[in-house]
C-alpha atoms as a PDB file:
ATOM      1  CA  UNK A   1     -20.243  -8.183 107.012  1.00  0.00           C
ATOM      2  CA  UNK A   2     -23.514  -6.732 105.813  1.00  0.00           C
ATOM      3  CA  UNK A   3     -25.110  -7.878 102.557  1.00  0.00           C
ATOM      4  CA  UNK A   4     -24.785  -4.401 101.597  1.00  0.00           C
ATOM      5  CA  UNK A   5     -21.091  -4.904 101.746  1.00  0.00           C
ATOM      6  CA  UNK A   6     -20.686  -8.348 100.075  1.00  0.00           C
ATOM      7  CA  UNK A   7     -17.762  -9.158  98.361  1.00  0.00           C
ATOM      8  CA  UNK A   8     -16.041  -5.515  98.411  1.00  0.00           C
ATOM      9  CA  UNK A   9     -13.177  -7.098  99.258  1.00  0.00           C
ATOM     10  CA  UNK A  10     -10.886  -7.849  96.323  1.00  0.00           C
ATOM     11  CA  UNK A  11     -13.110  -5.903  93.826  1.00  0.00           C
ATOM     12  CA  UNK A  12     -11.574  -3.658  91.454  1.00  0.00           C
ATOM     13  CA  UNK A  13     -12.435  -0.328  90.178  1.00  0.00           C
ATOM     14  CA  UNK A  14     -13.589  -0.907  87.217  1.00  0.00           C
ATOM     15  CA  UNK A  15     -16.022  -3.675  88.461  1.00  0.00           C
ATOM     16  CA  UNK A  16     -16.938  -1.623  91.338  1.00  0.00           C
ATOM     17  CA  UNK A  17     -17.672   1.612  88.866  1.00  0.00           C
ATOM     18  CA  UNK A  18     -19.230  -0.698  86.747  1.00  0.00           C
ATOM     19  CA  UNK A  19     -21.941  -2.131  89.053  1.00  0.00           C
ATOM     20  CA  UNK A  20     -22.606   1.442  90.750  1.00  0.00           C
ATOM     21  CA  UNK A  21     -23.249   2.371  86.439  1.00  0.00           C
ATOM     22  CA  UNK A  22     -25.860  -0.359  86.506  1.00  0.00           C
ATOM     23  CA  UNK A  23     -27.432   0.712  89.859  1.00  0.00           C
ATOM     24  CA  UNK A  24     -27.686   4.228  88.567  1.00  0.00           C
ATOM     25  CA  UNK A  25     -29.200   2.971  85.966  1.00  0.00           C
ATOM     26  CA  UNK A  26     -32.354   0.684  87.546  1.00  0.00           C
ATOM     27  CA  UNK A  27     -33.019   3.884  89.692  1.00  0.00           C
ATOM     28  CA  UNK A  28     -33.123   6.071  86.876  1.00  0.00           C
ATOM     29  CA  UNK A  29     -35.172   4.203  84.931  1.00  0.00           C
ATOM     30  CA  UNK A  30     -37.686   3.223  88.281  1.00  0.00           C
ATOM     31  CA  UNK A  31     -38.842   0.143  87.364  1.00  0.00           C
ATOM     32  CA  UNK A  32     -37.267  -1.170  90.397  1.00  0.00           C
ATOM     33  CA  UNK A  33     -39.484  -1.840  93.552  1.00  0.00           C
ATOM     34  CA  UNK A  34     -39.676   0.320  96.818  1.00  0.00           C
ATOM     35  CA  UNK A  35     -37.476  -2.240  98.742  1.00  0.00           C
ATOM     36  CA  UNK A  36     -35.774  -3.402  95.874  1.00  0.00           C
ATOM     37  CA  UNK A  37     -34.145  -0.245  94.977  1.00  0.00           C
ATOM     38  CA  UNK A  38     -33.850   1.008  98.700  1.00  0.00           C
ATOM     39  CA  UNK A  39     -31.281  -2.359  98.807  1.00  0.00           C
ATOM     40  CA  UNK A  40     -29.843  -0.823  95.610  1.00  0.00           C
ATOM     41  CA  UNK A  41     -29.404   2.386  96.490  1.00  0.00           C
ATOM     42  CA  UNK A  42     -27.844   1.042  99.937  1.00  0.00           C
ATOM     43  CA  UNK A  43     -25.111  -1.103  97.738  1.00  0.00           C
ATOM     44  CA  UNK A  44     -24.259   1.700  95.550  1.00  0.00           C
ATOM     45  CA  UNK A  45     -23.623   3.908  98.400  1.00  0.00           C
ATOM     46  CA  UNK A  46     -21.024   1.917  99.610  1.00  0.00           C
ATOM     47  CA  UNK A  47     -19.876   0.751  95.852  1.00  0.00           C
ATOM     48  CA  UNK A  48     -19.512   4.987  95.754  1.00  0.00           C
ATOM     49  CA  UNK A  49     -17.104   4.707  98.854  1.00  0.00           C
ATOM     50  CA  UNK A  50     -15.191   1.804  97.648  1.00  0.00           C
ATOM     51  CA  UNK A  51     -14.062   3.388  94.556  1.00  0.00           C
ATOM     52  CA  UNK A  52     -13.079   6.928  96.562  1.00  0.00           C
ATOM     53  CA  UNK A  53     -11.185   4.959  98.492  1.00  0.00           C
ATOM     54  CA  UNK A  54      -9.142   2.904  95.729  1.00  0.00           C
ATOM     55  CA  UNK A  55      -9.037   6.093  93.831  1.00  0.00           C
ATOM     56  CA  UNK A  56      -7.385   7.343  96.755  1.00  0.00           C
ATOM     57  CA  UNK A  57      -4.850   5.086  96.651  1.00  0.00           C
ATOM     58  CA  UNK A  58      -4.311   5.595  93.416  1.00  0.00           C
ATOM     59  CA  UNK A  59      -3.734   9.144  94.036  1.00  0.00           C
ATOM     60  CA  UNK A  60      -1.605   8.702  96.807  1.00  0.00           C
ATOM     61  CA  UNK A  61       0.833   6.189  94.362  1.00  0.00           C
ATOM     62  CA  UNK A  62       0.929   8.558  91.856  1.00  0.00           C
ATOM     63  CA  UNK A  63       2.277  11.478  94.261  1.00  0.00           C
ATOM     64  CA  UNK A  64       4.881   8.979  95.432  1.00  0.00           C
ATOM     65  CA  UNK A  65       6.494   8.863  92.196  1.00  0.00           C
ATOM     66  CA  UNK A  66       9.636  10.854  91.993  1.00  0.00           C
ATOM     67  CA  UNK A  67      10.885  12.471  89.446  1.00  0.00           C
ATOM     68  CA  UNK A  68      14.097  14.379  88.231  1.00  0.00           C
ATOM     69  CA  UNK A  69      15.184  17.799  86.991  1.00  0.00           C
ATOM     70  CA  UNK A  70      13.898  16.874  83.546  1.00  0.00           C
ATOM     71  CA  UNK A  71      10.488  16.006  84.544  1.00  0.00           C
ATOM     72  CA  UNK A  72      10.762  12.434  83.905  1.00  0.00           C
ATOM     73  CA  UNK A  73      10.444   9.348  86.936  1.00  0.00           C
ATOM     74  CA  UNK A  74      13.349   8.491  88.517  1.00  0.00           C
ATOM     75  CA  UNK A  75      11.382   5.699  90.755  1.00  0.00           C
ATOM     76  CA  UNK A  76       9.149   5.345  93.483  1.00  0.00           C
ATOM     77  CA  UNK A  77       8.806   5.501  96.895  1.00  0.00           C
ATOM     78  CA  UNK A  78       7.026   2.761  99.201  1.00  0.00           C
ATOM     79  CA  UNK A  79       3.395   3.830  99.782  1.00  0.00           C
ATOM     80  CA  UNK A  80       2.422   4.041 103.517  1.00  0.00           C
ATOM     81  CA  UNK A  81      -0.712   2.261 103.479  1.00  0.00           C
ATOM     82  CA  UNK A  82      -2.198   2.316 106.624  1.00  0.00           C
END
């Protein structure tokens, strides 16, 4: 595992979103070095793809959930996770 891709594993959302906020934020401002924020830019990328891909799942739980005649949830089915 790169250091670009330290300790993914594990982290939520919100921490995930939160650190990629913070990123954006040392780039935006540029007081960041040339390497520094090259490293940066390289962790939020893959921050960015971490949360698609738990938003994803999210997505796909959400569409599992059935639901009756009424509109309301009658349960869930497994999710496939694969």
């Amino acid at each position: 595992m790169s250091d670009v891709q330290t300790a993914l594993e594990g982290l939520s959302f919100e921490k995930a979103l939160a650190e990629l906020e913070t990123i954006v934020g040392h780039l935006e401002r540029g007081d960041v070095p040339l390497e520094e924020s090259i490293k940066i830019y390289e962790r939020g990328e893959v921050l960015k793809k971490h949360c698609e891909a738990l938003l994803k799942q999210a997505e796909t739980k959400v569409e599992k959930i059935r639901t009756g005649a009424n509109g309301q949830a009658t349960g869930t089915e497994p999710l496939d996770v694969e």
